[in-house]
C-alpha atoms as a PDB file:
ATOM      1  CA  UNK A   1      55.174 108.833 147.711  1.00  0.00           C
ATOM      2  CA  UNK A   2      54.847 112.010 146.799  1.00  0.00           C
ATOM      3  CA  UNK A   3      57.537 112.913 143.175  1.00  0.00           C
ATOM      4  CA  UNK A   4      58.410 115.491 141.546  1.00  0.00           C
ATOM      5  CA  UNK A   5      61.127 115.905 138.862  1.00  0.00           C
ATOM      6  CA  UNK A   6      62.255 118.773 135.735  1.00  0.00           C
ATOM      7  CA  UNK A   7      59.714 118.712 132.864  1.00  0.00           C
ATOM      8  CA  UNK A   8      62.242 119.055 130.361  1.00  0.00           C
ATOM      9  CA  UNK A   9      63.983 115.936 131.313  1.00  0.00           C
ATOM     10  CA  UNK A  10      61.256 114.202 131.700  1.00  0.00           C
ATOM     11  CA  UNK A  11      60.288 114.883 127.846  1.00  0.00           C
ATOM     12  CA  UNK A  12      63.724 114.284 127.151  1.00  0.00           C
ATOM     13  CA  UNK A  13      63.601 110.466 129.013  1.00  0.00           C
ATOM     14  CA  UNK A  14      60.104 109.786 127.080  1.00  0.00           C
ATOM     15  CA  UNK A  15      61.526 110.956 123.960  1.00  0.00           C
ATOM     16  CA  UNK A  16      64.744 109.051 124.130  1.00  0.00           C
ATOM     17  CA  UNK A  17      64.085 106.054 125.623  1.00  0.00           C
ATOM     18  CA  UNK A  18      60.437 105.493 125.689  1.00  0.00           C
ATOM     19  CA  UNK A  19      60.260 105.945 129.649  1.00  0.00           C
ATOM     20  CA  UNK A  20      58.293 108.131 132.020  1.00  0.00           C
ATOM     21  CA  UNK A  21      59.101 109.516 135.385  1.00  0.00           C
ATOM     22  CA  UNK A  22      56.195 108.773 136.828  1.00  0.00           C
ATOM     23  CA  UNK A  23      56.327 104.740 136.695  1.00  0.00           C
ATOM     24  CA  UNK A  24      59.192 105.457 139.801  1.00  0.00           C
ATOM     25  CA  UNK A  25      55.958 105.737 141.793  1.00  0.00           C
ATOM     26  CA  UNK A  26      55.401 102.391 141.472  1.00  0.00           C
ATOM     27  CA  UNK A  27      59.268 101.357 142.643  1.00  0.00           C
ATOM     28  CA  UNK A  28      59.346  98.474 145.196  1.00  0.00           C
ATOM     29  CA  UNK A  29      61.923 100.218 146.733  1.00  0.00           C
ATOM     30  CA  UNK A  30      61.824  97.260 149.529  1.00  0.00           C
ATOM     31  CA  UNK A  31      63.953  95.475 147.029  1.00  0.00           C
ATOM     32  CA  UNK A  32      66.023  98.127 145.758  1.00  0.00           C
ATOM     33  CA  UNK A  33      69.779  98.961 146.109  1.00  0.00           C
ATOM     34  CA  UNK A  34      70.781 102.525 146.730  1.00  0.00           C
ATOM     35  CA  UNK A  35      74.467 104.324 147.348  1.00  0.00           C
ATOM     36  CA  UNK A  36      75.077 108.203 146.992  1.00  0.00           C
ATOM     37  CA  UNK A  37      76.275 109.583 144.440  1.00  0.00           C
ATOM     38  CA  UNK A  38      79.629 111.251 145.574  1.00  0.00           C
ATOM     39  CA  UNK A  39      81.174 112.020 141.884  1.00  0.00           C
ATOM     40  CA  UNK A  40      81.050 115.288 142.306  1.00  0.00           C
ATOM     41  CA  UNK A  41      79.363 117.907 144.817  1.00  0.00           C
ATOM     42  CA  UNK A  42      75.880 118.612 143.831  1.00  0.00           C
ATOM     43  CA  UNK A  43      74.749 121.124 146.539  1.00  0.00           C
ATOM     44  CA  UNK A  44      72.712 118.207 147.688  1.00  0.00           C
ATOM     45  CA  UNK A  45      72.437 114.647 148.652  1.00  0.00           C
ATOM     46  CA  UNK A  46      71.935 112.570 145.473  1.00  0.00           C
ATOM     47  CA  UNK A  47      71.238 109.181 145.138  1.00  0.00           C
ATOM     48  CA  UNK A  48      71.288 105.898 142.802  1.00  0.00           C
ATOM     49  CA  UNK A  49      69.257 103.194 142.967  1.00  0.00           C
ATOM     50  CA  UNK A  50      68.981 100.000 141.019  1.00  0.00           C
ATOM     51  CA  UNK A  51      65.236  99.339 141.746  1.00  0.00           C
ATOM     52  CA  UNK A  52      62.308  96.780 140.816  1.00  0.00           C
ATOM     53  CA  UNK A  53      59.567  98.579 138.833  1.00  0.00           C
ATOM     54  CA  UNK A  54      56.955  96.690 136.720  1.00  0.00           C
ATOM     55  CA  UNK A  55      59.269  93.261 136.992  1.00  0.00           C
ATOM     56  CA  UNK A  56      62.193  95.041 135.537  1.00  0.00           C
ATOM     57  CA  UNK A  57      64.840  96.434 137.505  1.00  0.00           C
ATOM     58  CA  UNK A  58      65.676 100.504 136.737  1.00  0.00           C
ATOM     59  CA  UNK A  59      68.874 102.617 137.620  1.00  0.00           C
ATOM     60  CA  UNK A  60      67.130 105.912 138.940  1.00  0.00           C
ATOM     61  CA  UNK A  61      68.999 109.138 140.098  1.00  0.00           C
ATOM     62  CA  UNK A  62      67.062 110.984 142.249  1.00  0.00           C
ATOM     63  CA  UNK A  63      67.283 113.640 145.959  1.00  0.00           C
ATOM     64  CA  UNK A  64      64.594 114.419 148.578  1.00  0.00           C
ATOM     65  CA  UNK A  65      63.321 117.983 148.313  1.00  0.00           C
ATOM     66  CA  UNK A  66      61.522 118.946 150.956  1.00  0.00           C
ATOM     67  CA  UNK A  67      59.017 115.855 151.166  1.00  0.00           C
ATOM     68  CA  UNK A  68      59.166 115.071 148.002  1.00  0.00           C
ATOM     69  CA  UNK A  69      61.624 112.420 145.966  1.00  0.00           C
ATOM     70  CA  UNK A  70      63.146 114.886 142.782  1.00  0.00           C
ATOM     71  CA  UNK A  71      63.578 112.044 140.171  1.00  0.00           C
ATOM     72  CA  UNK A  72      66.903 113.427 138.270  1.00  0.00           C
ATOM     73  CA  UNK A  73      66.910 110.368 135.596  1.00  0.00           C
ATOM     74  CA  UNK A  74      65.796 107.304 134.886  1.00  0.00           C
ATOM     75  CA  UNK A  75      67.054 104.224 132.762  1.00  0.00           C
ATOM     76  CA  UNK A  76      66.916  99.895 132.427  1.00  0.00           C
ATOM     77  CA  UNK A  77      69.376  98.568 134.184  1.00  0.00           C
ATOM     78  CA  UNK A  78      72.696  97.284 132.123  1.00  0.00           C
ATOM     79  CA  UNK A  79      73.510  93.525 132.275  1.00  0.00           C
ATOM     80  CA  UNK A  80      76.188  94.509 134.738  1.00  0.00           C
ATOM     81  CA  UNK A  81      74.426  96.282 137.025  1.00  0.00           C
ATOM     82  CA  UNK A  82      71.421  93.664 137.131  1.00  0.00           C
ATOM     83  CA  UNK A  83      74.062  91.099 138.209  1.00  0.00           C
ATOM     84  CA  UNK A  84      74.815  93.750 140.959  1.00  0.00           C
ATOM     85  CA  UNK A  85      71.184  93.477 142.327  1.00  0.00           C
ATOM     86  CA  UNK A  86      71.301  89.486 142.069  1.00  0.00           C
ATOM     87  CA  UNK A  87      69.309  89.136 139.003  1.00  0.00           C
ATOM     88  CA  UNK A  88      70.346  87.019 136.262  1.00  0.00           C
END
């Protein structure tokens, strides 16, 4: 899967919470639970997904541009929203 995302948020993720854009590469998006993100009108089709990556599950924002997926942000899932997924 092809990714591609804003440099300065990327810094910004690695900077503030010790995570890089790149590990969504590795998703198991097989196993992961996505809804669009309606809150407000982007211009575009956003996403959220609460997705598996390295054994840990990940809330990641993201939108297709042209082929590629445009990561928007990426965090560790809350309590709450692993009980969402089924994880305990």
């Amino acid at each position: 899967m092809d990714l591609d995302w804003d440099p300065k948020k990327r810094d910004d993720t690695l900077k503030e919470r010790g995570l890089d854009f790149a590990i969504v590469a590795e998703a198991d998006w097989d196993d992961a639970l996505t809804v669009e993100d309606s809150r407000t009108d982007y211009g575009e089709a956003r996403f959220v997904s609460l997705v598996p990556i390295h054994e840990r599950l990940y809330v990641v924002a993201w939108c297709m541009r042209g082929d590629k997926l445009r990561v928007i942000s990426l965090r560790k899932a809350n309590a709450r929203e692993r009980k969402i997924h089924g994880e305990s």
